[in-house]
C-alpha atoms as a PDB file:
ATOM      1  CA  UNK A   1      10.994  71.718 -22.246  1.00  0.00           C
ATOM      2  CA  UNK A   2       9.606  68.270 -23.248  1.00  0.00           C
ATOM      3  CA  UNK A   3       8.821  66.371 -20.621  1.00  0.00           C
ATOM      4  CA  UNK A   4       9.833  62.439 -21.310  1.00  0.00           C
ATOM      5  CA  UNK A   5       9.816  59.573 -18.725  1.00  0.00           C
ATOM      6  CA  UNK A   6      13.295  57.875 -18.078  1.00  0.00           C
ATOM      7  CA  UNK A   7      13.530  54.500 -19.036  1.00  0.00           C
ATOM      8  CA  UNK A   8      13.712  51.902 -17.135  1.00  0.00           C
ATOM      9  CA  UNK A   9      16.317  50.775 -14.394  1.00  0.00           C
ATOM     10  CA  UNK A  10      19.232  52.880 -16.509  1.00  0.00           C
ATOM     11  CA  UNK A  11      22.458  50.392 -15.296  1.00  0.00           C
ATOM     12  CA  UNK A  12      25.065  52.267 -13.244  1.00  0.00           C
ATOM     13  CA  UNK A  13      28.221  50.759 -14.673  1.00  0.00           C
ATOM     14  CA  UNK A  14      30.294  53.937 -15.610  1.00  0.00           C
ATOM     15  CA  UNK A  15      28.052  56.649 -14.050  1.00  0.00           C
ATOM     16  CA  UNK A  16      29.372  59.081 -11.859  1.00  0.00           C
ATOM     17  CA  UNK A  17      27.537  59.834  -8.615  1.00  0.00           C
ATOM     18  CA  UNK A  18      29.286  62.474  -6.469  1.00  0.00           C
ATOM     19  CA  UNK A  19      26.258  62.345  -3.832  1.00  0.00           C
ATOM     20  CA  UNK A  20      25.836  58.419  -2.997  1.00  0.00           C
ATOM     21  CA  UNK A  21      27.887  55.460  -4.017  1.00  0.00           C
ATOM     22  CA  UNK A  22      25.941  52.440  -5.810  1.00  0.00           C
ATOM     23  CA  UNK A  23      27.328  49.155  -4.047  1.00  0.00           C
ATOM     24  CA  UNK A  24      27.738  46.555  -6.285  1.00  0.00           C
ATOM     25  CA  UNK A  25      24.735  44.637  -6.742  1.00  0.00           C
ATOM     26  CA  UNK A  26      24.632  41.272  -3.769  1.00  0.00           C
ATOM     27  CA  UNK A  27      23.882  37.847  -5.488  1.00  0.00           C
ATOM     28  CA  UNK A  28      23.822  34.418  -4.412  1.00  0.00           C
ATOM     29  CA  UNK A  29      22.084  31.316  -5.303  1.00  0.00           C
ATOM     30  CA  UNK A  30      21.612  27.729  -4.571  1.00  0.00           C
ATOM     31  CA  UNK A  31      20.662  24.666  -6.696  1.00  0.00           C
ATOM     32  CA  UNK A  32      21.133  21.576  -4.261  1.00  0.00           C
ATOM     33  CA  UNK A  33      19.556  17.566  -4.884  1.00  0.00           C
ATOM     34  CA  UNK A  34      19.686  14.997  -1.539  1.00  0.00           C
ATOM     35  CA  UNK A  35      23.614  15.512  -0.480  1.00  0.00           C
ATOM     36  CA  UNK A  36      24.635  17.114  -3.665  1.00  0.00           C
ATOM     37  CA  UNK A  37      25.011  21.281  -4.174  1.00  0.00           C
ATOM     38  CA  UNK A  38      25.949  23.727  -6.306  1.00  0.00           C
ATOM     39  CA  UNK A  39      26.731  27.292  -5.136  1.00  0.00           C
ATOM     40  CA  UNK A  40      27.387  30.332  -6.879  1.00  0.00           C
ATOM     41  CA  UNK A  41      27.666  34.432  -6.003  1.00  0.00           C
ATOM     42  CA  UNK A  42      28.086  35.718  -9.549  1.00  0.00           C
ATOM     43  CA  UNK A  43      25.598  37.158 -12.363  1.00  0.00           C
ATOM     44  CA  UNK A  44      24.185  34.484 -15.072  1.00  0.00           C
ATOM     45  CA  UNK A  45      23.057  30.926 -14.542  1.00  0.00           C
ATOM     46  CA  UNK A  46      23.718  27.976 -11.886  1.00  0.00           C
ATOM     47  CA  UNK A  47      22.641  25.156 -13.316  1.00  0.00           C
ATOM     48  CA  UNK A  48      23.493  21.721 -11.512  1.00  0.00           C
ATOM     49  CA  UNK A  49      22.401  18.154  -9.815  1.00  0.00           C
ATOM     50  CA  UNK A  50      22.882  14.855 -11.716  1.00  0.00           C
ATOM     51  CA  UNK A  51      20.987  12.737 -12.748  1.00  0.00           C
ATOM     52  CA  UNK A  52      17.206  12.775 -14.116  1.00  0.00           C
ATOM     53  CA  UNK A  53      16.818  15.795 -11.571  1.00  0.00           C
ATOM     54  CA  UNK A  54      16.918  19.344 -13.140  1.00  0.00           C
ATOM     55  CA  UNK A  55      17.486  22.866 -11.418  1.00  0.00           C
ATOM     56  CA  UNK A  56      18.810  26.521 -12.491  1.00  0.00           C
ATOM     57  CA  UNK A  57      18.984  29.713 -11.719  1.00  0.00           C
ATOM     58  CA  UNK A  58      19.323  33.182 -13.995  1.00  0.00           C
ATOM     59  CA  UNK A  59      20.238  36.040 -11.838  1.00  0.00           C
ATOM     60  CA  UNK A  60      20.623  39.464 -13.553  1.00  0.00           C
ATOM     61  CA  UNK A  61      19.076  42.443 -15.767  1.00  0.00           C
ATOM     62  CA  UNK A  62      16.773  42.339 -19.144  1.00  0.00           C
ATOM     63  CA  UNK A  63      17.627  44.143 -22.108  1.00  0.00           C
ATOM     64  CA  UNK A  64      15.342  46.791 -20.597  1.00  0.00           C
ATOM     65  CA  UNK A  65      17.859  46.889 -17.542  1.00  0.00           C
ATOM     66  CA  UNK A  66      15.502  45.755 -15.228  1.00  0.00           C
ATOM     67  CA  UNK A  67      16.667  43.467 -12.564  1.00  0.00           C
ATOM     68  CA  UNK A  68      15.137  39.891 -12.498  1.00  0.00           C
ATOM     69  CA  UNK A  69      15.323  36.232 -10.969  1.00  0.00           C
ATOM     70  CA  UNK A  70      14.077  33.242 -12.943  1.00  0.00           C
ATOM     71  CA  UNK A  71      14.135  29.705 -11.884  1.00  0.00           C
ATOM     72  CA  UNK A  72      13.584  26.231 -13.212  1.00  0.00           C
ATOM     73  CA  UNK A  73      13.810  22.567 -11.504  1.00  0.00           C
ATOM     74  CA  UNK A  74      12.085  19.431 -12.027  1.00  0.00           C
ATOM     75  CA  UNK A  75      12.617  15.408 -11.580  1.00  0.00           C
ATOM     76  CA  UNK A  76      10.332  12.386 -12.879  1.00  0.00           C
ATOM     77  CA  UNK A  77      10.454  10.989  -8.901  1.00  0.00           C
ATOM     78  CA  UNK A  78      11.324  12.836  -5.596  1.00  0.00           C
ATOM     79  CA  UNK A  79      12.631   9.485  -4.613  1.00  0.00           C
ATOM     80  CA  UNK A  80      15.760   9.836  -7.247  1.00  0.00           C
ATOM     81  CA  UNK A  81      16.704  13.084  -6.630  1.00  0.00           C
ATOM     82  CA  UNK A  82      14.582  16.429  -5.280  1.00  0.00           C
ATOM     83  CA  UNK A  83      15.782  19.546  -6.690  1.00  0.00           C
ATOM     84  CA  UNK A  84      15.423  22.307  -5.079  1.00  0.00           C
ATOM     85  CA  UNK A  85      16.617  26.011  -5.162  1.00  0.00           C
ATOM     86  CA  UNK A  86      17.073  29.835  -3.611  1.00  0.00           C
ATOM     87  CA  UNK A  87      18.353  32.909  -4.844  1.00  0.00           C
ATOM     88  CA  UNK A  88      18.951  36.457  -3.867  1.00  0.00           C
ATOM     89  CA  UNK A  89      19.453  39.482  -5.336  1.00  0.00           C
ATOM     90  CA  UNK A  90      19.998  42.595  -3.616  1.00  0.00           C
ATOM     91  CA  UNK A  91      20.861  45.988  -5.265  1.00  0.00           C
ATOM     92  CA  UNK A  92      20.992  49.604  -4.301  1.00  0.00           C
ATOM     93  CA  UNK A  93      19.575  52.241  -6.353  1.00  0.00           C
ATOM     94  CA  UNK A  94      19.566  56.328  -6.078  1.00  0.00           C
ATOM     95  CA  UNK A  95      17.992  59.540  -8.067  1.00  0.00           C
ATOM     96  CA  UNK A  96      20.377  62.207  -8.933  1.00  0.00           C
ATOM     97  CA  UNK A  97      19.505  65.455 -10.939  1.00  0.00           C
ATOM     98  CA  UNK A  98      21.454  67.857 -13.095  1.00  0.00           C
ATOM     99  CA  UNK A  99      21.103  70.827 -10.774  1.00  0.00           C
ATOM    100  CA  UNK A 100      21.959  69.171  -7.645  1.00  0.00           C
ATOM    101  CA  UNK A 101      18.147  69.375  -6.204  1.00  0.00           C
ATOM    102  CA  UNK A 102      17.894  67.782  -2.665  1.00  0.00           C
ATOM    103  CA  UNK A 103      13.444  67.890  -3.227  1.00  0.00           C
ATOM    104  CA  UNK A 104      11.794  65.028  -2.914  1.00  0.00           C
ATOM    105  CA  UNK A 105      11.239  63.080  -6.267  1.00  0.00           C
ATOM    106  CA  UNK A 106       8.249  60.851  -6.994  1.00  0.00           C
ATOM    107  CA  UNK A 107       9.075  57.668  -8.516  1.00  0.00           C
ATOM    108  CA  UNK A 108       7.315  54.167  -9.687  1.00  0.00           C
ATOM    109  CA  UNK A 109       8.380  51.009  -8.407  1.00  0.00           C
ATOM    110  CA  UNK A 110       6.548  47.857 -10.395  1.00  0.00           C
ATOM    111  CA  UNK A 111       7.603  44.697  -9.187  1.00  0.00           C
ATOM    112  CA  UNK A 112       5.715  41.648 -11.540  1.00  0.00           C
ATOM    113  CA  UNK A 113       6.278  37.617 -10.907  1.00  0.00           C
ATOM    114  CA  UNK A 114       4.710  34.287 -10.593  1.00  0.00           C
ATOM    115  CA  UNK A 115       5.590  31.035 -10.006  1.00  0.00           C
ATOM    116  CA  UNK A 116       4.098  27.648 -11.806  1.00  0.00           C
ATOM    117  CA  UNK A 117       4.409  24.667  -9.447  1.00  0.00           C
ATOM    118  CA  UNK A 118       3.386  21.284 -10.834  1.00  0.00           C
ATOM    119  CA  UNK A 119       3.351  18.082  -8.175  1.00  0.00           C
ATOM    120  CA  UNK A 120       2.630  14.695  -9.150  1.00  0.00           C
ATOM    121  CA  UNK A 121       1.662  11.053  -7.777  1.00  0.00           C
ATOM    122  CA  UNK A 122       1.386   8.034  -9.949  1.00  0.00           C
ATOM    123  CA  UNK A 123       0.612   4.735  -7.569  1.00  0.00           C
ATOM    124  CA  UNK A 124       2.325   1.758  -7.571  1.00  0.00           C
ATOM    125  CA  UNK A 125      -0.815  -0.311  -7.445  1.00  0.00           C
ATOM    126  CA  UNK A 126      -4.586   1.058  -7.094  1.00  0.00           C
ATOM    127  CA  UNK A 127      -6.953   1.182  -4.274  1.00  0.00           C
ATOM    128  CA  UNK A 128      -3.665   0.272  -2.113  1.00  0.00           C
ATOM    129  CA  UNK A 129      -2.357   3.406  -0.446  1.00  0.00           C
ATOM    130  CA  UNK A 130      -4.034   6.184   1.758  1.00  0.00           C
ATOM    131  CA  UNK A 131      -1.798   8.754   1.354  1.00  0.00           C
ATOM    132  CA  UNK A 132      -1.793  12.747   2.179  1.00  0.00           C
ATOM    133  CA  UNK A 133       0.841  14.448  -0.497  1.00  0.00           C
ATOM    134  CA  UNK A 134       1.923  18.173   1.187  1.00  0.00           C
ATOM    135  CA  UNK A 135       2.126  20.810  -1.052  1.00  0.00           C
ATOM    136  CA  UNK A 136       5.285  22.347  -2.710  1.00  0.00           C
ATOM    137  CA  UNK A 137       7.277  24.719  -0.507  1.00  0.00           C
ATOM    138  CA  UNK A 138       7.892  27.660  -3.060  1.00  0.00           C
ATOM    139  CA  UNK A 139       8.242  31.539  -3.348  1.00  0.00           C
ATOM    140  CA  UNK A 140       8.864  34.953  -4.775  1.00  0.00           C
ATOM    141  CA  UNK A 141       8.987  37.884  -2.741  1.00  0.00           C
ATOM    142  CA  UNK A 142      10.587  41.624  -2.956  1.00  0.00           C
ATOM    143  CA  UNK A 143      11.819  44.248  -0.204  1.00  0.00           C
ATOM    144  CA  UNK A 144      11.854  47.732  -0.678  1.00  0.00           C
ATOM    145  CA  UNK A 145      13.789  50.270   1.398  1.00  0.00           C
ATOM    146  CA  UNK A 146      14.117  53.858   0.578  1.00  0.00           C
ATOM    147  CA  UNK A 147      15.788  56.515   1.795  1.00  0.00           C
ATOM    148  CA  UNK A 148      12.857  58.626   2.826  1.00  0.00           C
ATOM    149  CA  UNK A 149      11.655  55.683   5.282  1.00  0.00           C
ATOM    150  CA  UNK A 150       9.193  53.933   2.906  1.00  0.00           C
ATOM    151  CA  UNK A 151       9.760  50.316   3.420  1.00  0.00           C
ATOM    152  CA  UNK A 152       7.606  47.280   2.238  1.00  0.00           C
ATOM    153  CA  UNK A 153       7.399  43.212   1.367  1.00  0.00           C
ATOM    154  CA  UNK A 154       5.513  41.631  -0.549  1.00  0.00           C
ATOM    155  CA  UNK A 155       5.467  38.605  -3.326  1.00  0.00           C
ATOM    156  CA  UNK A 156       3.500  35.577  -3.213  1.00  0.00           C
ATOM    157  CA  UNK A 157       4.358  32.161  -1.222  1.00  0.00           C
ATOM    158  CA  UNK A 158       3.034  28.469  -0.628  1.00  0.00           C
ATOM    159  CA  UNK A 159       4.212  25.665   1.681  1.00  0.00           C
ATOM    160  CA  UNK A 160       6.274  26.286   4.686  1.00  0.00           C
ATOM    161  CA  UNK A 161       7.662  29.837   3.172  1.00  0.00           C
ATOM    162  CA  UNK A 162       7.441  32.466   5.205  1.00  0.00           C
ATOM    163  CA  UNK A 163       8.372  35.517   3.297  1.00  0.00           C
ATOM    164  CA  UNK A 164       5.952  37.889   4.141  1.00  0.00           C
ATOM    165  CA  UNK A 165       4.140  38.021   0.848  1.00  0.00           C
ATOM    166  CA  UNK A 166       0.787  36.882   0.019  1.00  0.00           C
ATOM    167  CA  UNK A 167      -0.154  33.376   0.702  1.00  0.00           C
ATOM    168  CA  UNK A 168      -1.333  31.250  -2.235  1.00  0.00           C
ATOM    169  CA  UNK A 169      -2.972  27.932  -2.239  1.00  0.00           C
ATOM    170  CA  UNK A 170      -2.637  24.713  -4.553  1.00  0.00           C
ATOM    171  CA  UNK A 171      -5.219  23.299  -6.721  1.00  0.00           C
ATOM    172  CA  UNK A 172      -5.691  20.125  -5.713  1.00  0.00           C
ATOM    173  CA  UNK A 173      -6.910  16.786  -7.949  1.00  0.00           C
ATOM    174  CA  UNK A 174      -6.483  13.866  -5.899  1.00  0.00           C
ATOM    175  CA  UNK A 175      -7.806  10.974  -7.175  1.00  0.00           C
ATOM    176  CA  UNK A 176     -10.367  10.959  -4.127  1.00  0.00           C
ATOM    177  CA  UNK A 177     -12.268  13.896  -4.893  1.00  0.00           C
ATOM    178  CA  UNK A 178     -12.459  14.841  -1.254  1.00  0.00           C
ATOM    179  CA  UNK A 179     -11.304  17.457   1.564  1.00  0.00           C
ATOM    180  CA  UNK A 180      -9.033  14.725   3.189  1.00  0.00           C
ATOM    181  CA  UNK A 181      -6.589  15.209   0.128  1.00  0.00           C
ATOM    182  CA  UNK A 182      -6.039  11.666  -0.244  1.00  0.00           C
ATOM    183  CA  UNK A 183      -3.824  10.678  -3.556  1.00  0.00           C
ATOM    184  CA  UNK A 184      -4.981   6.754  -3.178  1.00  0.00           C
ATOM    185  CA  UNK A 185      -5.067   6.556  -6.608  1.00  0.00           C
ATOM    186  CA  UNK A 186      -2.767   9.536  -7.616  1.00  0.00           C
ATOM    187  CA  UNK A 187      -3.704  12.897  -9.250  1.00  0.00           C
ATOM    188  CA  UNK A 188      -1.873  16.183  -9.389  1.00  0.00           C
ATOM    189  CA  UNK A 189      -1.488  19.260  -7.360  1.00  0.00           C
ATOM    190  CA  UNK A 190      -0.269  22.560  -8.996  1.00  0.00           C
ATOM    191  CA  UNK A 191       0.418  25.929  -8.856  1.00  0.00           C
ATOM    192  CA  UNK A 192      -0.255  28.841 -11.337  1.00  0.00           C
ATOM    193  CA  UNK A 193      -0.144  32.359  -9.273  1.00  0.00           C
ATOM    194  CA  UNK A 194       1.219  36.226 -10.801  1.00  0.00           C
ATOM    195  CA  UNK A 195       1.308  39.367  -9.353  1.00  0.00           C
ATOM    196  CA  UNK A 196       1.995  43.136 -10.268  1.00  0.00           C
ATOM    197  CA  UNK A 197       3.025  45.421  -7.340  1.00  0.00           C
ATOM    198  CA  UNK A 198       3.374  49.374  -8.607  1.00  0.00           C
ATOM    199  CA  UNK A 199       3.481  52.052  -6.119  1.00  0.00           C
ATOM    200  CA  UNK A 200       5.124  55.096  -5.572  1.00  0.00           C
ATOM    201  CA  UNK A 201       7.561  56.307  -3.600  1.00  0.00           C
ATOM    202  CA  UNK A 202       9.213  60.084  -2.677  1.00  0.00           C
ATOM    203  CA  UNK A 203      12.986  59.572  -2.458  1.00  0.00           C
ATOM    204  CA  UNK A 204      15.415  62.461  -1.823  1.00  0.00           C
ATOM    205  CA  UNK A 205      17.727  63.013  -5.536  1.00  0.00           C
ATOM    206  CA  UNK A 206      21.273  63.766  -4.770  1.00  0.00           C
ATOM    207  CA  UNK A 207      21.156  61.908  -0.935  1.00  0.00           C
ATOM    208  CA  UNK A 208      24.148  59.975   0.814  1.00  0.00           C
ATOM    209  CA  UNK A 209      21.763  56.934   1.744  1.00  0.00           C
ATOM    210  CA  UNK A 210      20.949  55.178  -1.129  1.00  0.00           C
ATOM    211  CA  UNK A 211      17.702  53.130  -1.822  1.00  0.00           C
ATOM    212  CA  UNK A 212      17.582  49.658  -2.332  1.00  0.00           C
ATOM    213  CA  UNK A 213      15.889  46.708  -3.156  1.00  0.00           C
ATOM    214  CA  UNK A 214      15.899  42.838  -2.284  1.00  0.00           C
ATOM    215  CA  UNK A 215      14.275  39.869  -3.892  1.00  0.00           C
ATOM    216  CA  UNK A 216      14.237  36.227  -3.379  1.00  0.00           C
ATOM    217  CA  UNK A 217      13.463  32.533  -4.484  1.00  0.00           C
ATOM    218  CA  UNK A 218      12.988  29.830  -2.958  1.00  0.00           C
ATOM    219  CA  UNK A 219      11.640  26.311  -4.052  1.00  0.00           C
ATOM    220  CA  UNK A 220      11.743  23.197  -2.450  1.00  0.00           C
ATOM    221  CA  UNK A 221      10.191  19.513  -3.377  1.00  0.00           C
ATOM    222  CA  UNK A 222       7.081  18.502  -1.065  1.00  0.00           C
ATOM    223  CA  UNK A 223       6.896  16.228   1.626  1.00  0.00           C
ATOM    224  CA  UNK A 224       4.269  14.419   3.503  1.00  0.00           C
ATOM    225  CA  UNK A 225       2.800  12.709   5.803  1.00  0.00           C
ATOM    226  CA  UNK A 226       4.120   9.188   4.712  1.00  0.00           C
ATOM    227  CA  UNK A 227       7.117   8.435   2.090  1.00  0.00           C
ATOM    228  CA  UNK A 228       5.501   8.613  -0.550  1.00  0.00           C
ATOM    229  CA  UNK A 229       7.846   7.912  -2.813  1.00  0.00           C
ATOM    230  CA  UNK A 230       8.106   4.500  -1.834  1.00  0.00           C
ATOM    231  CA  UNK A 231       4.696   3.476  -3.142  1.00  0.00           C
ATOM    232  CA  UNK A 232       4.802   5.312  -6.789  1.00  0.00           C
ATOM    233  CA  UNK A 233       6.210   7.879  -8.838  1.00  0.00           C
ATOM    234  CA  UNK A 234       6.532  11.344  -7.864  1.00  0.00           C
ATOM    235  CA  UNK A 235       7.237  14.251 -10.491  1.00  0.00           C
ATOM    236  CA  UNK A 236       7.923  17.211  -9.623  1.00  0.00           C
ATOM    237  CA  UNK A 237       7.952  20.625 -11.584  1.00  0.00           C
ATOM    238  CA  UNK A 238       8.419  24.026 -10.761  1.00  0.00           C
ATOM    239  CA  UNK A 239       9.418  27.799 -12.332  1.00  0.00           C
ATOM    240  CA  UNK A 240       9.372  30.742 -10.911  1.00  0.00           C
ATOM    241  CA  UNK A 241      10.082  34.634 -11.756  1.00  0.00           C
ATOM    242  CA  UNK A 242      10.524  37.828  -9.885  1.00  0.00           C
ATOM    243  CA  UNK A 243      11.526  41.369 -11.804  1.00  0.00           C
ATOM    244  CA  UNK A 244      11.683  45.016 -10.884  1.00  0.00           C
ATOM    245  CA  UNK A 245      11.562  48.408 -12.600  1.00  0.00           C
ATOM    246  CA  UNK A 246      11.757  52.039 -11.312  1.00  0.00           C
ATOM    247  CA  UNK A 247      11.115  54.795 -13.488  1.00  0.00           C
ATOM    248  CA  UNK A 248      11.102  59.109 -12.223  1.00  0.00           C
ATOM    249  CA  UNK A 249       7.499  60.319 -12.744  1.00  0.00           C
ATOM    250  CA  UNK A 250       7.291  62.074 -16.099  1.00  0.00           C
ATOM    251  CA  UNK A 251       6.263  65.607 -14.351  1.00  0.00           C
ATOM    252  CA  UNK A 252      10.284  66.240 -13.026  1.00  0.00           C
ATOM    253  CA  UNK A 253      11.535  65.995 -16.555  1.00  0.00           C
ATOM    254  CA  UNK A 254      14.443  64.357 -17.791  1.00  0.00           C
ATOM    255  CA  UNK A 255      16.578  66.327 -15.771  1.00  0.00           C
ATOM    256  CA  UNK A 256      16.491  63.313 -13.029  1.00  0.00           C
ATOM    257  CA  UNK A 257      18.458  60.316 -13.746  1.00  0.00           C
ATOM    258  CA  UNK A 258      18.060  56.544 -11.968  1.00  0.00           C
ATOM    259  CA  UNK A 259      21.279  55.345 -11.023  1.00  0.00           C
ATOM    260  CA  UNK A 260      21.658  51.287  -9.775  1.00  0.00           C
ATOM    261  CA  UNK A 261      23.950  48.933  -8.701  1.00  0.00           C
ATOM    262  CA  UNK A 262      26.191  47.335 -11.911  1.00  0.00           C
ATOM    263  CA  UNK A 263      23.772  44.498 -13.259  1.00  0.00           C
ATOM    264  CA  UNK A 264      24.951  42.871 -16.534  1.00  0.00           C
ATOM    265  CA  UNK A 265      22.666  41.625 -19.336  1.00  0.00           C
ATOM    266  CA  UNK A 266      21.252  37.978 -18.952  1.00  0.00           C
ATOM    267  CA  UNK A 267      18.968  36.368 -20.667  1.00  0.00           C
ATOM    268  CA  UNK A 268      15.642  36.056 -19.663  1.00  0.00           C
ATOM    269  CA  UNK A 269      14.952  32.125 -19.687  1.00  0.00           C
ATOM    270  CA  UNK A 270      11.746  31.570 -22.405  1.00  0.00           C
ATOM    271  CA  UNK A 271       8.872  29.981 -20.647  1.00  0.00           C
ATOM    272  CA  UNK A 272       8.604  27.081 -23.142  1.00  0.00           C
ATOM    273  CA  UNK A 273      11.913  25.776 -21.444  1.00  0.00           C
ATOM    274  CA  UNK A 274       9.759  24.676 -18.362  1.00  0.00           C
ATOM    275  CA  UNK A 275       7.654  22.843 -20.949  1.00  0.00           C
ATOM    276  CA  UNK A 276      10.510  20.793 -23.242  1.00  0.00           C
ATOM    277  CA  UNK A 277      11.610  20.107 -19.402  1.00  0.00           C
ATOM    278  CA  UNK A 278       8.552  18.425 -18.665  1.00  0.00           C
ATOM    279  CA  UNK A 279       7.852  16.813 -21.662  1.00  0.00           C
ATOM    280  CA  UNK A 280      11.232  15.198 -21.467  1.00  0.00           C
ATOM    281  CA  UNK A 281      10.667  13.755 -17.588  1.00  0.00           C
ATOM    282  CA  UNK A 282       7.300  12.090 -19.327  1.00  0.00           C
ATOM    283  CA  UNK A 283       9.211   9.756 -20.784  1.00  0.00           C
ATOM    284  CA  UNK A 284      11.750   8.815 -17.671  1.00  0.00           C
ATOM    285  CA  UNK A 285       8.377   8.620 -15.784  1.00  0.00           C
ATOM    286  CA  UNK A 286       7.017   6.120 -18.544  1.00  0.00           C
ATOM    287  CA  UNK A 287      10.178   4.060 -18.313  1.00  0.00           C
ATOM    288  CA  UNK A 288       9.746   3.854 -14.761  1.00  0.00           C
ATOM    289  CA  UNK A 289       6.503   2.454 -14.960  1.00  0.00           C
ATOM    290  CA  UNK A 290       7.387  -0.157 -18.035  1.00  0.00           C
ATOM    291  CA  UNK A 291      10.408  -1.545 -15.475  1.00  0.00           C
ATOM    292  CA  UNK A 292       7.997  -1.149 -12.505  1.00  0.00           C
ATOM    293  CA  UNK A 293       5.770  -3.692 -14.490  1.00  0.00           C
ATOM    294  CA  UNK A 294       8.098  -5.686 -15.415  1.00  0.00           C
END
């Protein structure tokens, strides 16, 4: 028999599973600015906030049926509105085989994301203000459970985020070169941090408990120390990305088949929308200034 490796996350949506039922796949997702929210529990995007302030959030599968959240927000100053954003995505997932075998399977899990986190501070006048910018409050994580006892977190997170995943640490370039992280006379602090989780797993095909997994976002504007705001401009961009894939390994054939919770099609937002984004909230930033002068 040819041995061939199953592709990847097959979607559940009219497979019959006599052994364990796939719940439907848990989504929620949040895109809020100051007093103003938007809410939604289905599949696709959430895109809200008015004004110059920008957020949205793309909950669903790739063509390659693999489960995925991808974010975007960004404003030309915190002080007119301060997008921020969370999602969730929780789905249950199971191996069933042709024969009925109760063995234990091996299968690989790779879970891939990153986030890109861009912070700001443009002074109102130089040499003027010592000020101590915090850093952006942002994360993607993932939580395995399985049904042989194997479970795990991990992701990567920044700010006040506790998600259990792997801390990660801004690049600052405050305009005073120092450890005090002083933006006197502005600068930037960003964020550019992927991963790629794969490990395997033994899950019992055929089983009443089903597997699952959970991810998360979460992004939120920074704060600091002083209102910053009030003495300059303050943009603020971030992105981030979480997907997962499970494949059978290729040594138990194709008689094994990956059943998951119904996840329809979305598409995967193209990273040179977080750039158009930002070159747009260059020139509301540039306006500001020319009335700021005025």
């Amino acid at each position: 028999m040819r041995i061939r490796i199953l592709c990847l996350v097959l979607l559940a949506s009219g497979t019959s599973n006599a052994f364990a039922e796939i719940y439907p796949a848990t989504v929620n997702s949040n895109v809020y600015a100051n007093s103003q929210a938007s809410s939604s529990r289905s599949f696709g995007t959430n895109s809200a906030v008015p004004g110059p302030g920008t957020a949205q959030i793309t909950i669903g599968a790739n063509a390659a049926g693999a489960a995925f959240i991808a974010t975007a927000a960004a404003t030309p100053n915190t002080a007119i509105t301060s997008p921020g954003l969370n999602a969730y995505l929780r789905y249950d997932w199971n191996v069933t085989s042709t024969d009925g075998s109760t063995a234990p399977v091996l299968v690989h899990i790779t879970t891939s994301g990153w986030i890109d986190s861009v912070h700001e501070f443009t002074p109102f006048q130089l040499n003027t203000y010592n000020l101590f910018p915090s850093w952006m409050n942002v994360a993607v994580a993932a939580t395995l459970a399985t049904n042989s006892g194997d479970t795990r977190t991990y992701g990567l997170e920044s700010g006040g985020v506790f998600y259990g995943g792997t801390r990660v640490y801004p690049s600052n370039n405050w305009s005073s070169g120092d450890s005090t992280n002083n933006a006197m006379n502005g600068g930037s602090s960003f964020i550019n941090a992927s991963f790629i989780t794969t490990f395997d797993a033994w899950v019992t095909p055929n089983s009443w408990q089903t597997d699952s997994i959970a991810m998360s976002v979460y992004t939120d504007g920074p704060g600091g120390y002083f209102p910053i705001n009030e003495y300059g401009t303050e943009p603020v961009r971030t992105s981030t990305f979480i997907q997962t894939a499970i494949t059978v390994d290729a040594r138990y054939g194709s008689q094994y088949v990956v059943n998951t919770s119904a996840m329809p099609v979305a598409a995967v937002p193209e990273p040179a929308t977080n750039a158009l984004l930002a070159a747009g909230l260059l020139g509301l930033v540039g306006l500001a200034r020319c009335r700021k002068n005025r």
